[in-house]
Structures are given as structure tokens and as C-alpha cells.
Protein backbone atom coordinates (compact mmCIF):
# COMPACT_ATOMS: atom_id res chain seq x y z
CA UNK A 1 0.00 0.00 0.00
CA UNK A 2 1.19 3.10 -1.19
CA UNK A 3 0.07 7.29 -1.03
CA UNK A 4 2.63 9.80 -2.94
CA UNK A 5 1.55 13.23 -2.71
CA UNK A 6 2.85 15.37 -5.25
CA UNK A 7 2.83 19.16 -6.43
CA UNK A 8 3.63 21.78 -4.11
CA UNK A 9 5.73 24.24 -3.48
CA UNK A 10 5.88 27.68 -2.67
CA UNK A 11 3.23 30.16 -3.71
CA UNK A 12 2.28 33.95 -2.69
CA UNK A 13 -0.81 34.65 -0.80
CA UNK A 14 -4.10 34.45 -2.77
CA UNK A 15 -1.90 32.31 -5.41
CA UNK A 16 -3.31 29.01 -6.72
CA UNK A 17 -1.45 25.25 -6.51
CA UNK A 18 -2.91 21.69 -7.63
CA UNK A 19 -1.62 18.67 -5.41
CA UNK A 20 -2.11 15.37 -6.56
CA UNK A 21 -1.80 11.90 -4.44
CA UNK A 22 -1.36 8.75 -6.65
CA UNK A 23 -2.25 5.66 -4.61
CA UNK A 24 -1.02 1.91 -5.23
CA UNK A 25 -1.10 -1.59 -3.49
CA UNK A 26 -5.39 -1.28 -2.44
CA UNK A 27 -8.66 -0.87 -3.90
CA UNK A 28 -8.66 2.75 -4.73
CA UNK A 29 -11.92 3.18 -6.40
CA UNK A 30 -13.39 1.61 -3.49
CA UNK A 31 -12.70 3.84 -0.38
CA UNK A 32 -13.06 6.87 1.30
CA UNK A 33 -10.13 9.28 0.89
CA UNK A 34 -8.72 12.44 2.86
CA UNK A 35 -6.52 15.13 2.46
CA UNK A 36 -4.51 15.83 6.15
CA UNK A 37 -2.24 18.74 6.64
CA UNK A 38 0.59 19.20 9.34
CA UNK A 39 2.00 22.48 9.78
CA UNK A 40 5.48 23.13 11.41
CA UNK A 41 5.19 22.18 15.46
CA UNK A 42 1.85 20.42 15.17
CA UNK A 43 -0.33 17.78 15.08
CA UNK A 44 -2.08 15.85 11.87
CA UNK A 45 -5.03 18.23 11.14
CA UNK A 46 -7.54 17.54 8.56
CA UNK A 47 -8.73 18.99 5.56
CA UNK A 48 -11.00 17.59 3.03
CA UNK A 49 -12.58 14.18 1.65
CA UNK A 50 -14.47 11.97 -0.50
CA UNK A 51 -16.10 9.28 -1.28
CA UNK A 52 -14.98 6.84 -3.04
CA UNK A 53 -17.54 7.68 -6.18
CA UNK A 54 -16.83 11.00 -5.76
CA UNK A 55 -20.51 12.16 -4.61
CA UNK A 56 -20.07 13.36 -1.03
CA UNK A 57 -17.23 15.73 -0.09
CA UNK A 58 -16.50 17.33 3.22
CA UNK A 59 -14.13 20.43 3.92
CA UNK A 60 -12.40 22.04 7.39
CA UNK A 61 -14.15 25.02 7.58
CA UNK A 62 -11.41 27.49 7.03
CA UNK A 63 -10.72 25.85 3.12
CA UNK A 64 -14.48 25.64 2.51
CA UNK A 65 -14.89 27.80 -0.50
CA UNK A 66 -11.52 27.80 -1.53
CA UNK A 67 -10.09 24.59 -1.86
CA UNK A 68 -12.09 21.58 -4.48
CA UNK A 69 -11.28 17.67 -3.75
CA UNK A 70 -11.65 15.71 -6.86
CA UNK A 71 -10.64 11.97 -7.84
CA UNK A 72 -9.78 9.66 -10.93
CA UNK A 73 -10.35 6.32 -10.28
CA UNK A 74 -9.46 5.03 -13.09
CA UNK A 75 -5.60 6.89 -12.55
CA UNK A 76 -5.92 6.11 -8.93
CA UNK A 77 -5.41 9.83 -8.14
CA UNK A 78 -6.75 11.88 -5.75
CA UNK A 79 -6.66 15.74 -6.14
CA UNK A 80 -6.93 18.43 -3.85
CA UNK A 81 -7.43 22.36 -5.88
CA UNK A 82 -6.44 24.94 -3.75
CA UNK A 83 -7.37 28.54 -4.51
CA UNK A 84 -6.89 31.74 -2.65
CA UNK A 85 -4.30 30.57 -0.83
CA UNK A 86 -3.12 32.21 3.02
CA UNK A 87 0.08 32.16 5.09
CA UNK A 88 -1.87 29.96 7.11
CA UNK A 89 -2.34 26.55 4.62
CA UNK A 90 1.43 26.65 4.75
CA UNK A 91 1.84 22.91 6.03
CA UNK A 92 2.97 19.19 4.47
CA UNK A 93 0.18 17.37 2.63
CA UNK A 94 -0.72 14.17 2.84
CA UNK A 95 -3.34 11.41 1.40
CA UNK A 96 -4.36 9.13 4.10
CA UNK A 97 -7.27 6.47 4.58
CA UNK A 98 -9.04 8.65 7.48
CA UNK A 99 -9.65 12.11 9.47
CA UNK A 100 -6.59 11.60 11.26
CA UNK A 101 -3.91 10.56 8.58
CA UNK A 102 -3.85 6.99 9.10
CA UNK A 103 -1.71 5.38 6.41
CA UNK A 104 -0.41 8.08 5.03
CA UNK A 105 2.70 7.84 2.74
CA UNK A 106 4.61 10.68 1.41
CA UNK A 107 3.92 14.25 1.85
CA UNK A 108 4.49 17.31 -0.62
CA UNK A 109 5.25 21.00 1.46
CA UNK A 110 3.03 24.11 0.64
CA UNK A 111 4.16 26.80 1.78
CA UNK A 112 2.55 30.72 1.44
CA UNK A 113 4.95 33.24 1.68
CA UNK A 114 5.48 36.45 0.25
């Protein structure tokens, strides 16, 4: 079983950056997938996910509106859109099986900085 985020990178506030998780070794098409965050000195904290045919989504409050989850199952991709971006979403991504980042592989940093 394998989760490799991929895609960020540094971006200025209110910029725009597409991260991308490709999953191997399970089911994908199957389960229920999550986007988790951990900024610098804390704890797993999550952000967004979906279901495994895509038709029920769920946000943290403070991305609703500005970031999209979206999935290919038949790529075994998950994506997470993020728009209007703030000092504060600065943090390593992560794909993971639940709310609290259980199983989660590889990580990609965002960080918003002017």
C-alpha cells in the first residue's frame, strides 16, 4: 500500500497550486479518501474528503470555499485544488485512509509566503 503526494511548493498569498496523491497496493476506487495537513510544530489536522464515487465531499471550515477535492479512479489519483491561498495553509500534505492521517505515505510541502 502506497500514497505519494505530489505538487507543491511555494506560492504567494491568494496564489493558486494543484496537489495530486497517486495511490497503489489497495482498492482505490473503493474507499473513502482524505486530504490531512501538518503544519510546522503540530499535530495531523484535517482537511478535506471523499467518497470513493466522488458524490459526497466534506471540507475544514477554514478551506471551505476555496479549496475543491476531486478523484480519478481510473488513474488512482486523488486531487486536492487549492485557490486563494493564506500564510496559514502553509503545512505538508498528505493522502491518508481517514480524518486523522492513518496510512499516510509521502507528503508534498506548501508553503505561502510572500
Amino acid at each position: 500500500v502506497q500514497l505519494q503526494a505530489s505538487g507543491g511548493g511555494l506560492v504567494q498569498p491568494g496564489g493558486s497550486l494543484r496537489i495530486s496523491c497517486v495511490a497503489s497496493g489497495f482498492s482505490f476506487s473503493t474507499r473513502y479518501m482524505y486530504w490531512v495537513r501538518q503544519a510546522p510544530g503540530k499535530g495531523i489536522d484535517y482537511v478535506s474528503s471523499m467518497a470513493p464515487d466522488g458524490d459526497s465531499t466534506g471540507y475544514k471550515d477554514s478551506v471551505q470555499g476555496r479549496f475543491t477535492i476531486s478523484r480519478d479512479n481510473a488513474k488512482n489519483t486523488l486531487y486536492l485544488q487549492m485557490t486563494n491561498l493564506k500564510p496559514e495553509d502553509t503545512a505538508i500534505y498528505y493522502c491518508a485512509f481517514d480524518s486523522r492521517g492513518g496510512g499516510r505515505g509521502q507528503g508534498t510541502q506548501v508553503t505561502v509566503s510572500s
